[in-house]
PDB file of N, CA and C in Angstrom:
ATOM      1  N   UNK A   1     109.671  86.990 129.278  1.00  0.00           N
ATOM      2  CA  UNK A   1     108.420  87.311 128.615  1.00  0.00           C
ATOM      3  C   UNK A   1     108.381  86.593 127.278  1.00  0.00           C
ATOM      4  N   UNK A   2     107.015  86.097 126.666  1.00  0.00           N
ATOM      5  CA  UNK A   2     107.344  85.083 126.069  1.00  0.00           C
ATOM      6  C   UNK A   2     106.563  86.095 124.525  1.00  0.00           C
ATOM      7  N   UNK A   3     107.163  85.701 123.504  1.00  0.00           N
ATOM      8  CA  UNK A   3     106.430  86.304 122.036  1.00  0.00           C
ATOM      9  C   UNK A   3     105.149  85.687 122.244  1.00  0.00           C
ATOM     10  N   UNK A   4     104.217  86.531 121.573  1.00  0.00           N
ATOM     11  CA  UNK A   4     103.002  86.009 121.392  1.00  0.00           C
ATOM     12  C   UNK A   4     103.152  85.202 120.100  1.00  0.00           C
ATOM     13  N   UNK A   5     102.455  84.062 120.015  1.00  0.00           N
ATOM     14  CA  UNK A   5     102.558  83.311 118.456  1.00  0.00           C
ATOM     15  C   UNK A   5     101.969  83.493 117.772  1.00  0.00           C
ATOM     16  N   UNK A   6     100.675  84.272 117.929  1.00  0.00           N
ATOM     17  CA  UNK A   6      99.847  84.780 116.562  1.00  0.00           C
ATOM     18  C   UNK A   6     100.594  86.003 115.922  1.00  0.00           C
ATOM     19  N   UNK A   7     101.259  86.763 116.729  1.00  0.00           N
ATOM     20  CA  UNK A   7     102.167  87.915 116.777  1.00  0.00           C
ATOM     21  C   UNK A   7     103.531  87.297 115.281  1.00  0.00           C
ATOM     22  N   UNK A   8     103.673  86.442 115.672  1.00  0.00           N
ATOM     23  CA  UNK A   8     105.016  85.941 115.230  1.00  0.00           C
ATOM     24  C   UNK A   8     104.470  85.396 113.724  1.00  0.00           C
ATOM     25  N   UNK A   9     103.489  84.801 113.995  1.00  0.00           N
ATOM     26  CA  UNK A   9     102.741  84.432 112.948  1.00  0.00           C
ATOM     27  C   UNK A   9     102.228  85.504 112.001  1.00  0.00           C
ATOM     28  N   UNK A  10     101.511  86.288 112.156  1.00  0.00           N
ATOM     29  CA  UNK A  10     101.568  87.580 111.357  1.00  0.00           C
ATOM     30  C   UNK A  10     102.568  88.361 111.003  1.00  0.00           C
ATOM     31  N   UNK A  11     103.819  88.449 111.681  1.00  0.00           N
ATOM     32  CA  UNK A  11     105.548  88.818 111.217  1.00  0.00           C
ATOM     33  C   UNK A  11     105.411  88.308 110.083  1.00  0.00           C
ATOM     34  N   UNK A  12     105.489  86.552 109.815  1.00  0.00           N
ATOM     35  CA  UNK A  12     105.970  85.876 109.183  1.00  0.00           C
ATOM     36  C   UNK A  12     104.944  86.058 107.594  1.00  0.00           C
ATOM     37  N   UNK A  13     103.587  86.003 107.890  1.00  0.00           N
ATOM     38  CA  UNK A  13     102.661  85.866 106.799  1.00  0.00           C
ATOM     39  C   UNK A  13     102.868  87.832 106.022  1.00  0.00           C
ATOM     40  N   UNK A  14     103.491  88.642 107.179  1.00  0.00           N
ATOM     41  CA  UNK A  14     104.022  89.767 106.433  1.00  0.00           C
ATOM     42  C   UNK A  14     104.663  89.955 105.154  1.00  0.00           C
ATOM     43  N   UNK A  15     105.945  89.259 105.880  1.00  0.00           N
ATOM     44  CA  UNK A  15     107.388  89.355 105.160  1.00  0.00           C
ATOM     45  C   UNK A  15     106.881  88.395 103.894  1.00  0.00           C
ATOM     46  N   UNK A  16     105.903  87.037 104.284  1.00  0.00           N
ATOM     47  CA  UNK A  16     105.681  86.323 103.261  1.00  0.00           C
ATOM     48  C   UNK A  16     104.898  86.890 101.950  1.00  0.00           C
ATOM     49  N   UNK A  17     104.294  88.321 102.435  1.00  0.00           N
ATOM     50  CA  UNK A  17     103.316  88.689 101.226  1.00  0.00           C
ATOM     51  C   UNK A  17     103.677  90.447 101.034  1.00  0.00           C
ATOM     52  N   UNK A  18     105.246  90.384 101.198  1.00  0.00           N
ATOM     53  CA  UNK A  18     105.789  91.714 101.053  1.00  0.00           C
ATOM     54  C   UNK A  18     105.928  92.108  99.552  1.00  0.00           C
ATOM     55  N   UNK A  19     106.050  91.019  98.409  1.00  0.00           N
ATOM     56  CA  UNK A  19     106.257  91.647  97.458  1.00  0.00           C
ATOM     57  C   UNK A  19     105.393  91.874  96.777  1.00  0.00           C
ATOM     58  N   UNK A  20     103.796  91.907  96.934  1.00  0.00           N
ATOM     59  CA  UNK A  20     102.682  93.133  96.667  1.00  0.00           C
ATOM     60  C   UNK A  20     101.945  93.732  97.736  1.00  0.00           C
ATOM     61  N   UNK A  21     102.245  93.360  98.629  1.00  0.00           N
ATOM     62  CA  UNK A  21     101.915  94.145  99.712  1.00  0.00           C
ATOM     63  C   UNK A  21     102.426  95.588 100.273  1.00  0.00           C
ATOM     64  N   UNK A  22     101.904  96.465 100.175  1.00  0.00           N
ATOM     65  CA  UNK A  22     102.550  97.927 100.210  1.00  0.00           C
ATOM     66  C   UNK A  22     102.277  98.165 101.497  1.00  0.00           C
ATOM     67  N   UNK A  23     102.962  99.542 101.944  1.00  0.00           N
ATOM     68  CA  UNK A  23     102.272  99.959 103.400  1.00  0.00           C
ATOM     69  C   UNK A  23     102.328 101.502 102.545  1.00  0.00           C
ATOM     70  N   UNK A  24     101.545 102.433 103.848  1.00  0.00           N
ATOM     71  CA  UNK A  24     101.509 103.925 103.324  1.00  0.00           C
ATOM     72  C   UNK A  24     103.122 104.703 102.515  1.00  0.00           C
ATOM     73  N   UNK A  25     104.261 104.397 102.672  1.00  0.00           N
ATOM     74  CA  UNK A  25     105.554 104.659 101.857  1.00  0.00           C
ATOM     75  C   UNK A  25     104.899 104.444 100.332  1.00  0.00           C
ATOM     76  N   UNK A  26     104.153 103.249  99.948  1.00  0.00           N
ATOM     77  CA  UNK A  26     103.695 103.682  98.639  1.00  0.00           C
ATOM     78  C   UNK A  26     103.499 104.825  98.060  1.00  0.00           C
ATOM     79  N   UNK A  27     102.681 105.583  99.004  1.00  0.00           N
ATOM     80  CA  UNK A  27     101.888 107.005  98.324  1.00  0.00           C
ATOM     81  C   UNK A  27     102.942 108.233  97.955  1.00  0.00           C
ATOM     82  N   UNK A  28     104.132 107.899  98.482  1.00  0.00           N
ATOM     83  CA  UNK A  28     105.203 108.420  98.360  1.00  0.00           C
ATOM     84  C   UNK A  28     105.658 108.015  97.558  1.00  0.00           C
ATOM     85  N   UNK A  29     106.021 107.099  96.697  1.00  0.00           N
ATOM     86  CA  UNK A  29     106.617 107.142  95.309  1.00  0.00           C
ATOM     87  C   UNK A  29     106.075 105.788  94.560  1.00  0.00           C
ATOM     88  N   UNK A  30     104.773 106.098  93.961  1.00  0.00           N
ATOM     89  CA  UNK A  30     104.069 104.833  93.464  1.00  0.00           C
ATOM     90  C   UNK A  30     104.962 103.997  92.558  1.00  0.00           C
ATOM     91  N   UNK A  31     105.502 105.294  92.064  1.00  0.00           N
ATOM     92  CA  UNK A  31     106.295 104.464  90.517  1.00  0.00           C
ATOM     93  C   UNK A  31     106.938 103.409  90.780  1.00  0.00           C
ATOM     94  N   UNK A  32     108.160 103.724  91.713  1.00  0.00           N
ATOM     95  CA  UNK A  32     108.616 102.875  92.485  1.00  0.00           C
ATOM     96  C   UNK A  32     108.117 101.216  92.653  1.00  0.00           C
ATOM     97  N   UNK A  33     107.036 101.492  93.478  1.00  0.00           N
ATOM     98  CA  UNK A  33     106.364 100.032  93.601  1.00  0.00           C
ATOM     99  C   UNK A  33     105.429  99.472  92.362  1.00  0.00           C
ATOM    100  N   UNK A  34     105.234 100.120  91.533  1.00  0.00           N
ATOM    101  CA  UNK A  34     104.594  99.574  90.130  1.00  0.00           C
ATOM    102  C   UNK A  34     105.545  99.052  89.719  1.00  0.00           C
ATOM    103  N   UNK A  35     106.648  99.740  89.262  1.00  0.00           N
ATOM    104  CA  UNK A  35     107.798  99.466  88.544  1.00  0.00           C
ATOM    105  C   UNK A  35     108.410  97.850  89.423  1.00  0.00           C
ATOM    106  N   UNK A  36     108.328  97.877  90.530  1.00  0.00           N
ATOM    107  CA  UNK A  36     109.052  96.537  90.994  1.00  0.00           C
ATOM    108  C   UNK A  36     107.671  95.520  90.855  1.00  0.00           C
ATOM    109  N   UNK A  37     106.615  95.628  90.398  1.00  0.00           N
ATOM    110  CA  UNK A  37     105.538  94.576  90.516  1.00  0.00           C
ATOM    111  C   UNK A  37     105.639  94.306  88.888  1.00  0.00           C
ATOM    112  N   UNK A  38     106.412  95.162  87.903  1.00  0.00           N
ATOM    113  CA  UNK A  38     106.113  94.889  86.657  1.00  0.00           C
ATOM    114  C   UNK A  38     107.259  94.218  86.355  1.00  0.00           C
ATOM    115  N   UNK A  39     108.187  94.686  87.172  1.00  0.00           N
ATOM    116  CA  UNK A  39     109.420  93.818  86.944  1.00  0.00           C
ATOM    117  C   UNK A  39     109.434  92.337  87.395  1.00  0.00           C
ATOM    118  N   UNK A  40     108.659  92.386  88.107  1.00  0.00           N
ATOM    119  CA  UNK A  40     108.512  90.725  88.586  1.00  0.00           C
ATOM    120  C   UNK A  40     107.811  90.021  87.970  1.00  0.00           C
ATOM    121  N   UNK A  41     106.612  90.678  87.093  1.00  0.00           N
ATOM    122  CA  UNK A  41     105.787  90.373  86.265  1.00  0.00           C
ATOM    123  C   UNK A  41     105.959  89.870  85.061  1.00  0.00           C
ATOM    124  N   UNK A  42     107.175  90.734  84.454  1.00  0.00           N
ATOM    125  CA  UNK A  42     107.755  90.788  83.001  1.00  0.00           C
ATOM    126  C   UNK A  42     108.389  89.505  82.830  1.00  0.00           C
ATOM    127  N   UNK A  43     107.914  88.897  81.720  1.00  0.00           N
ATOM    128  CA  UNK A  43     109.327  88.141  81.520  1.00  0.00           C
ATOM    129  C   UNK A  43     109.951  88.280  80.003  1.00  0.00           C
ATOM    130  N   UNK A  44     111.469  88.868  80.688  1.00  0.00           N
ATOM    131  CA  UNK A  44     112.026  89.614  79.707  1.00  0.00           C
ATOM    132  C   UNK A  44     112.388  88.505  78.749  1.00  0.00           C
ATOM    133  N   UNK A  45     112.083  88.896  77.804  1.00  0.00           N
ATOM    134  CA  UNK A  45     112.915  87.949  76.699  1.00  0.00           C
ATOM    135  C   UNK A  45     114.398  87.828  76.829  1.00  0.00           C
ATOM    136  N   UNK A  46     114.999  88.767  76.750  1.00  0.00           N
ATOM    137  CA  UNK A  46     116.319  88.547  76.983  1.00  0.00           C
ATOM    138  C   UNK A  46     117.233  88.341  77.823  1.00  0.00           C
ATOM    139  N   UNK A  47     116.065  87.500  79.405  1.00  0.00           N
ATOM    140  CA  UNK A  47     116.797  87.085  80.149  1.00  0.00           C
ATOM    141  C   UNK A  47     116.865  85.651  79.940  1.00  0.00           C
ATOM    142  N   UNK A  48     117.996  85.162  80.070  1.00  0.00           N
ATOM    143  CA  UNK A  48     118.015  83.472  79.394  1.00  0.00           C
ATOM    144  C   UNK A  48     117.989  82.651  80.891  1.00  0.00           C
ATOM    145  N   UNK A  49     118.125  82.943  81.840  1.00  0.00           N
ATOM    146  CA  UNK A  49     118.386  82.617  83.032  1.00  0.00           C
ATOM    147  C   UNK A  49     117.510  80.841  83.039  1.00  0.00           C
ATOM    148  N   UNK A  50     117.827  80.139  83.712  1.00  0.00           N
ATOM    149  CA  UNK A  50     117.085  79.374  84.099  1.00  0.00           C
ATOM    150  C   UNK A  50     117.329  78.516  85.273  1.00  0.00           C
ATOM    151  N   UNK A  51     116.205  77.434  85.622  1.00  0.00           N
ATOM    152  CA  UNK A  51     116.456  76.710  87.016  1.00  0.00           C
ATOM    153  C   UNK A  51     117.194  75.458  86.833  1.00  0.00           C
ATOM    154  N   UNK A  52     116.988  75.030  87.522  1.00  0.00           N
ATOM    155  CA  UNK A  52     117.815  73.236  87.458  1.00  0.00           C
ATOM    156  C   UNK A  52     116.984  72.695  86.566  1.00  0.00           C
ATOM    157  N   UNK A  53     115.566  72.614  86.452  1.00  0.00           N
ATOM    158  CA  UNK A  53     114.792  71.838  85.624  1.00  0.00           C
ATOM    159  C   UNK A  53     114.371  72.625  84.082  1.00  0.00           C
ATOM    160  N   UNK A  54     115.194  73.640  84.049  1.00  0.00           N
ATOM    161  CA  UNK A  54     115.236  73.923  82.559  1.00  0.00           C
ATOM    162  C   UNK A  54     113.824  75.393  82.490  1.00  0.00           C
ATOM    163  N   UNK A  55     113.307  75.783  83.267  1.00  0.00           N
ATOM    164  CA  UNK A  55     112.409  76.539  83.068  1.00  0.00           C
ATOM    165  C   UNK A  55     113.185  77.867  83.033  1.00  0.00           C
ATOM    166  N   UNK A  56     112.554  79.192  82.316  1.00  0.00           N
ATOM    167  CA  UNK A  56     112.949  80.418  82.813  1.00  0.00           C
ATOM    168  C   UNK A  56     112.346  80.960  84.062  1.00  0.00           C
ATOM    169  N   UNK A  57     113.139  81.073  84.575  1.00  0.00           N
ATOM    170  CA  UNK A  57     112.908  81.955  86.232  1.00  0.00           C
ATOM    171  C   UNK A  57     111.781  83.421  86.366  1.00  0.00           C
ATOM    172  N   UNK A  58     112.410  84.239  85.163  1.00  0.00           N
ATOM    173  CA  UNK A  58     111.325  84.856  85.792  1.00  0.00           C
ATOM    174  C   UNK A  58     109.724  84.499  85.575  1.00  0.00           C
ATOM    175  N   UNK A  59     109.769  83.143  84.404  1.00  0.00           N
ATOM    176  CA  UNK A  59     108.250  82.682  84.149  1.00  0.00           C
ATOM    177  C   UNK A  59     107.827  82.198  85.339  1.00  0.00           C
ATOM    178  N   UNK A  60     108.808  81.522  86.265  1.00  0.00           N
ATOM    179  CA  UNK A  60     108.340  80.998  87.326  1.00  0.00           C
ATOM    180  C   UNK A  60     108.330  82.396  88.729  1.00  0.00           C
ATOM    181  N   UNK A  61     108.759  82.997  88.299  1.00  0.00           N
ATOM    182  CA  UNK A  61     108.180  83.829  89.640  1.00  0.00           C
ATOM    183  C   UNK A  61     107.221  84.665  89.355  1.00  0.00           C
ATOM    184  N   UNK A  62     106.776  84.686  88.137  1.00  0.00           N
ATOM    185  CA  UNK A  62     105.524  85.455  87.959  1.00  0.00           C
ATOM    186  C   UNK A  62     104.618  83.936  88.213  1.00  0.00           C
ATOM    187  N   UNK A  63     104.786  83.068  88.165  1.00  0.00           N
ATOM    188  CA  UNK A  63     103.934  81.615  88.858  1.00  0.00           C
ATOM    189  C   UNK A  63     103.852  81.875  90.071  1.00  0.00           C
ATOM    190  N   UNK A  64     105.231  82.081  90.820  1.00  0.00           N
ATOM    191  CA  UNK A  64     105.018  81.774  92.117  1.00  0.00           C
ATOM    192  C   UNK A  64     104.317  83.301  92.957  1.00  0.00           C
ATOM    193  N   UNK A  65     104.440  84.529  92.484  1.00  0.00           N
ATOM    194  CA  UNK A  65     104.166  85.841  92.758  1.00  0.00           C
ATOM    195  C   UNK A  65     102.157  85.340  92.744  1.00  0.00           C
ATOM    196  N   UNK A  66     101.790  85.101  91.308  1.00  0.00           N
ATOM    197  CA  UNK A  66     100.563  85.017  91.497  1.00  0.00           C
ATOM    198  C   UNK A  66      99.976  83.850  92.314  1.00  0.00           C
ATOM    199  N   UNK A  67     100.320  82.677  92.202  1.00  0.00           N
ATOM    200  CA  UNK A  67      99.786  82.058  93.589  1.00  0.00           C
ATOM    201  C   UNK A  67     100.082  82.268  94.831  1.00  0.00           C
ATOM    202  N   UNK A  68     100.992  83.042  95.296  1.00  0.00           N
ATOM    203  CA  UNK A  68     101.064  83.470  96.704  1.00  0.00           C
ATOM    204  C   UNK A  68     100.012  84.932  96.705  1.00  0.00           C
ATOM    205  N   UNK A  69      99.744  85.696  96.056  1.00  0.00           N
ATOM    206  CA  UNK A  69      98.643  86.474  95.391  1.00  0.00           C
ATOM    207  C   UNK A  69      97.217  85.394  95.777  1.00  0.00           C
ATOM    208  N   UNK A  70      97.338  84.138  95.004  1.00  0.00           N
ATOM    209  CA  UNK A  70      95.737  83.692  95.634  1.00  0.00           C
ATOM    210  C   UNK A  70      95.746  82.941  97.075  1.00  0.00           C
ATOM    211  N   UNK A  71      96.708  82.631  97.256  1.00  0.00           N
ATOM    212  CA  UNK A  71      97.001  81.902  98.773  1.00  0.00           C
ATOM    213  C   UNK A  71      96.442  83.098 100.028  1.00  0.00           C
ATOM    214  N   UNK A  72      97.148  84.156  99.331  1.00  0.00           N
ATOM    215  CA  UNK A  72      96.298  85.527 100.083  1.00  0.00           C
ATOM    216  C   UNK A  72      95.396  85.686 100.118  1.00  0.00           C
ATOM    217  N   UNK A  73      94.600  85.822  98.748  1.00  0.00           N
ATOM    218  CA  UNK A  73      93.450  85.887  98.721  1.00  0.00           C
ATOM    219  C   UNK A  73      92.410  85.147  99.422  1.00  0.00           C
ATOM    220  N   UNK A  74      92.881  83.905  99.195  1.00  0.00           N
ATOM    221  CA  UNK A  74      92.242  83.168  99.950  1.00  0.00           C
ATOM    222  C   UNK A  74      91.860  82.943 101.566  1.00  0.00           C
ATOM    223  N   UNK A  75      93.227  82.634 101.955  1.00  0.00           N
ATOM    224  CA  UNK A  75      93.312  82.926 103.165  1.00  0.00           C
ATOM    225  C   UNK A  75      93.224  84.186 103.791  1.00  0.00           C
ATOM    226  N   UNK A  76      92.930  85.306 103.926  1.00  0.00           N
ATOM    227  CA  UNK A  76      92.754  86.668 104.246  1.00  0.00           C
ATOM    228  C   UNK A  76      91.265  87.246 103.380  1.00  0.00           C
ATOM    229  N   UNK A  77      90.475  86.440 102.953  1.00  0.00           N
ATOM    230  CA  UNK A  77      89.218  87.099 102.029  1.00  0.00           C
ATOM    231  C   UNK A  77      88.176  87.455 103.151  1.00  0.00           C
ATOM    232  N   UNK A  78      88.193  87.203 104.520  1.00  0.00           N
ATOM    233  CA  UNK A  78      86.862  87.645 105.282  1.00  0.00           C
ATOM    234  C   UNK A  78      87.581  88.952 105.722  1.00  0.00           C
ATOM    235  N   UNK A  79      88.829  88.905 105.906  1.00  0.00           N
ATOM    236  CA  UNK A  79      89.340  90.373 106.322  1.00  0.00           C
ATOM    237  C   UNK A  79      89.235  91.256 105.260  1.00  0.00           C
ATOM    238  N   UNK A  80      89.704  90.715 103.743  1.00  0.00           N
ATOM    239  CA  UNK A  80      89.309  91.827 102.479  1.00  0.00           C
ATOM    240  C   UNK A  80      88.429  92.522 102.589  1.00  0.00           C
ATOM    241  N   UNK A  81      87.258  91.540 102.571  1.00  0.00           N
ATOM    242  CA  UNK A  81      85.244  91.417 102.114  1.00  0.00           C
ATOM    243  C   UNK A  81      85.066  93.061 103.666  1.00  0.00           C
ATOM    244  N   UNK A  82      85.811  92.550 104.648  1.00  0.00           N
ATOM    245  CA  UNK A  82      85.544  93.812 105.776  1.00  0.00           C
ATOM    246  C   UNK A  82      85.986  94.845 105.444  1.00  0.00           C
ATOM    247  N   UNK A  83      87.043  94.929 104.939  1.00  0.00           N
ATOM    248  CA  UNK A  83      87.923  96.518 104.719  1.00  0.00           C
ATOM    249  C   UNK A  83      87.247  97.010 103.678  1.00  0.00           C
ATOM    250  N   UNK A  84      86.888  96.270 102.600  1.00  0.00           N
ATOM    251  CA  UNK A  84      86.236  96.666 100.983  1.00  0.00           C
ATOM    252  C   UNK A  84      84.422  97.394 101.360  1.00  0.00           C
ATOM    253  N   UNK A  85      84.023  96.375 102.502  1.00  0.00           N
ATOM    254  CA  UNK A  85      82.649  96.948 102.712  1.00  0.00           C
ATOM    255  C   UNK A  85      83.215  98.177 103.663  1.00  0.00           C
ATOM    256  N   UNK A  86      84.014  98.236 104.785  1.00  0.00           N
ATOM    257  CA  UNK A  86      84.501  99.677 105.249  1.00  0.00           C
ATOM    258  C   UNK A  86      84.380 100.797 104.538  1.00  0.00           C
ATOM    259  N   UNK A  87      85.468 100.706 103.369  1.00  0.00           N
ATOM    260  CA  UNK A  87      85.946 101.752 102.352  1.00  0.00           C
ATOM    261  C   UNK A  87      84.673 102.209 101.883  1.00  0.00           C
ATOM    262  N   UNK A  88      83.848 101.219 101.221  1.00  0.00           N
ATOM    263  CA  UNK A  88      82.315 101.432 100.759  1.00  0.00           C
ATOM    264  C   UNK A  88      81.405 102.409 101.491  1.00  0.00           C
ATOM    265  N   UNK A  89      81.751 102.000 102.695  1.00  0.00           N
ATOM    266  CA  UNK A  89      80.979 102.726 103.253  1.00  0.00           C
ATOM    267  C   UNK A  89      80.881 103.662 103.921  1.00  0.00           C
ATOM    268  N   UNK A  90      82.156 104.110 104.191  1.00  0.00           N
ATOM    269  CA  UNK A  90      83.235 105.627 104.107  1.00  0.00           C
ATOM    270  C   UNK A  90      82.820 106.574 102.344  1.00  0.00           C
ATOM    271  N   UNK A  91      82.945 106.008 101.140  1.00  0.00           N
ATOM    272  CA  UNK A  91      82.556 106.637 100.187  1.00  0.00           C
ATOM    273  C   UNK A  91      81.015 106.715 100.234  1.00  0.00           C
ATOM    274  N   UNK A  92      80.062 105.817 100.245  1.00  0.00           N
ATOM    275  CA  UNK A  92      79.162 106.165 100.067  1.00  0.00           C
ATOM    276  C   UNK A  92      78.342 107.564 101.098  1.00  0.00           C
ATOM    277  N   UNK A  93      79.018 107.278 102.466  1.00  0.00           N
ATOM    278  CA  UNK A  93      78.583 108.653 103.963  1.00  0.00           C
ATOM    279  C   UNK A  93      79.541 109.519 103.082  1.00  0.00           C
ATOM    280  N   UNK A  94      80.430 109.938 102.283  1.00  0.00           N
ATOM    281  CA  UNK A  94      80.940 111.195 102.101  1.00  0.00           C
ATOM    282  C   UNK A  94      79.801 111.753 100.735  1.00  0.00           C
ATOM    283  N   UNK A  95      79.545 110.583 100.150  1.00  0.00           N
ATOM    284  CA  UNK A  95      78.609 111.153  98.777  1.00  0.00           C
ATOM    285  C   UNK A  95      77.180 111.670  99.338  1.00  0.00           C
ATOM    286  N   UNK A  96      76.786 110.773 100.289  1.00  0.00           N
ATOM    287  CA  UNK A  96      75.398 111.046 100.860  1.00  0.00           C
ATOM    288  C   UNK A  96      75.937 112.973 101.762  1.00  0.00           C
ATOM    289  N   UNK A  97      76.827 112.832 102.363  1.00  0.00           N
ATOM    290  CA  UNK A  97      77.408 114.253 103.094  1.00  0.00           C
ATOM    291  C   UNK A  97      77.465 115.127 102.048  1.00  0.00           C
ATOM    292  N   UNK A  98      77.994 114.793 100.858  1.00  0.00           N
ATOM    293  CA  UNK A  98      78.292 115.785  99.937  1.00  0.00           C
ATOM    294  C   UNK A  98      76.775 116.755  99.524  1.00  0.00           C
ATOM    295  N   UNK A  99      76.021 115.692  99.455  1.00  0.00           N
ATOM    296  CA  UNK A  99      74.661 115.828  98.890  1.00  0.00           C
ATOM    297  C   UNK A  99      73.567 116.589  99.698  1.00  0.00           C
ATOM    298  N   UNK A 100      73.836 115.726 101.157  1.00  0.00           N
ATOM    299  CA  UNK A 100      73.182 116.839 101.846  1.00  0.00           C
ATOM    300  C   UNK A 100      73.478 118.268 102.212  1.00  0.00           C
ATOM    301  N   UNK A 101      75.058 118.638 102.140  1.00  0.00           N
ATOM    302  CA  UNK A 101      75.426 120.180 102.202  1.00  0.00           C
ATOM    303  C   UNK A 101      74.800 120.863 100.652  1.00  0.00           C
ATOM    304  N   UNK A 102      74.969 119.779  99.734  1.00  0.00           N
ATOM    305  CA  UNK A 102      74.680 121.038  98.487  1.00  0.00           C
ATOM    306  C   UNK A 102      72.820 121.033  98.965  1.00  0.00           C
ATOM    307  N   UNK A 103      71.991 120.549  99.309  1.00  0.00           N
ATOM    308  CA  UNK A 103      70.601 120.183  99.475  1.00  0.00           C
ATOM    309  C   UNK A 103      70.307 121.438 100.151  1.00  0.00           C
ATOM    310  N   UNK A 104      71.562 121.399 101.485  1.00  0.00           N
ATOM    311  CA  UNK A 104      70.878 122.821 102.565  1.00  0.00           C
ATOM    312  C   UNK A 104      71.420 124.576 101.567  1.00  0.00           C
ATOM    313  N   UNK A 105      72.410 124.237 100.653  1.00  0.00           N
ATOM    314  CA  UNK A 105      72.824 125.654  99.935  1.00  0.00           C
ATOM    315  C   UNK A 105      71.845 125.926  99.584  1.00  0.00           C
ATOM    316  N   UNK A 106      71.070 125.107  98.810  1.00  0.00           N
ATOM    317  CA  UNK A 106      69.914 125.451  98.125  1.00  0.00           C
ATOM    318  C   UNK A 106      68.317 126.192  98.379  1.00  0.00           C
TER     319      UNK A 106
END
């Protein structure tokens, strides 16, 4: 039986956009995952670390964190634009619901 390759392909674009990408375990300990997005974010002064070409590392992975951030964006924005109008429109039927139960109390 053979892997599917879009299958394999979405594995891969996973693991590739795991370090802001959360799944529901977030809601279980946010701090957690803030705390590792700020840490990747930060660049500590007092880390002296650097690459072969003389840069500090974590300046460059807050480079490389945010363009794989727009590479996402980019590539995945008609699926965003769907889930964002979803959500929208899940809040707006609960506000309109809300409104019509207080309408009939009345």
């Amino acid at each position: 039986e053979e892997d599917n390759p879009k299958s394999t392909c979405d594995m891969e674009d996973a693991k590739k956009y795991t370090p802001f990408l959360f799944d529901f375990s977030y809601l279980h300990n946010p701090e957690e995952f803030e705390a590792s997005l700020t840490n990747t974010n930060t660049n500590d002064p007092a880390d002296t670390s650097t690459t072969s070409d003389g840069n500090n590392s974590n300046a460059q992975e807050d480079t490389n964190l945010t363009d794989l951030e727009r590479e996402f964006a980019i590539n995945h924005l008609p699926t965003i634009q769907e889930y964002y109008t979803l959500f929208t429109s899940i809040y707006n039927y609960q506000l309109e619901l809300n409104r019509f139960s207080s309408d009939l109390t009345k």
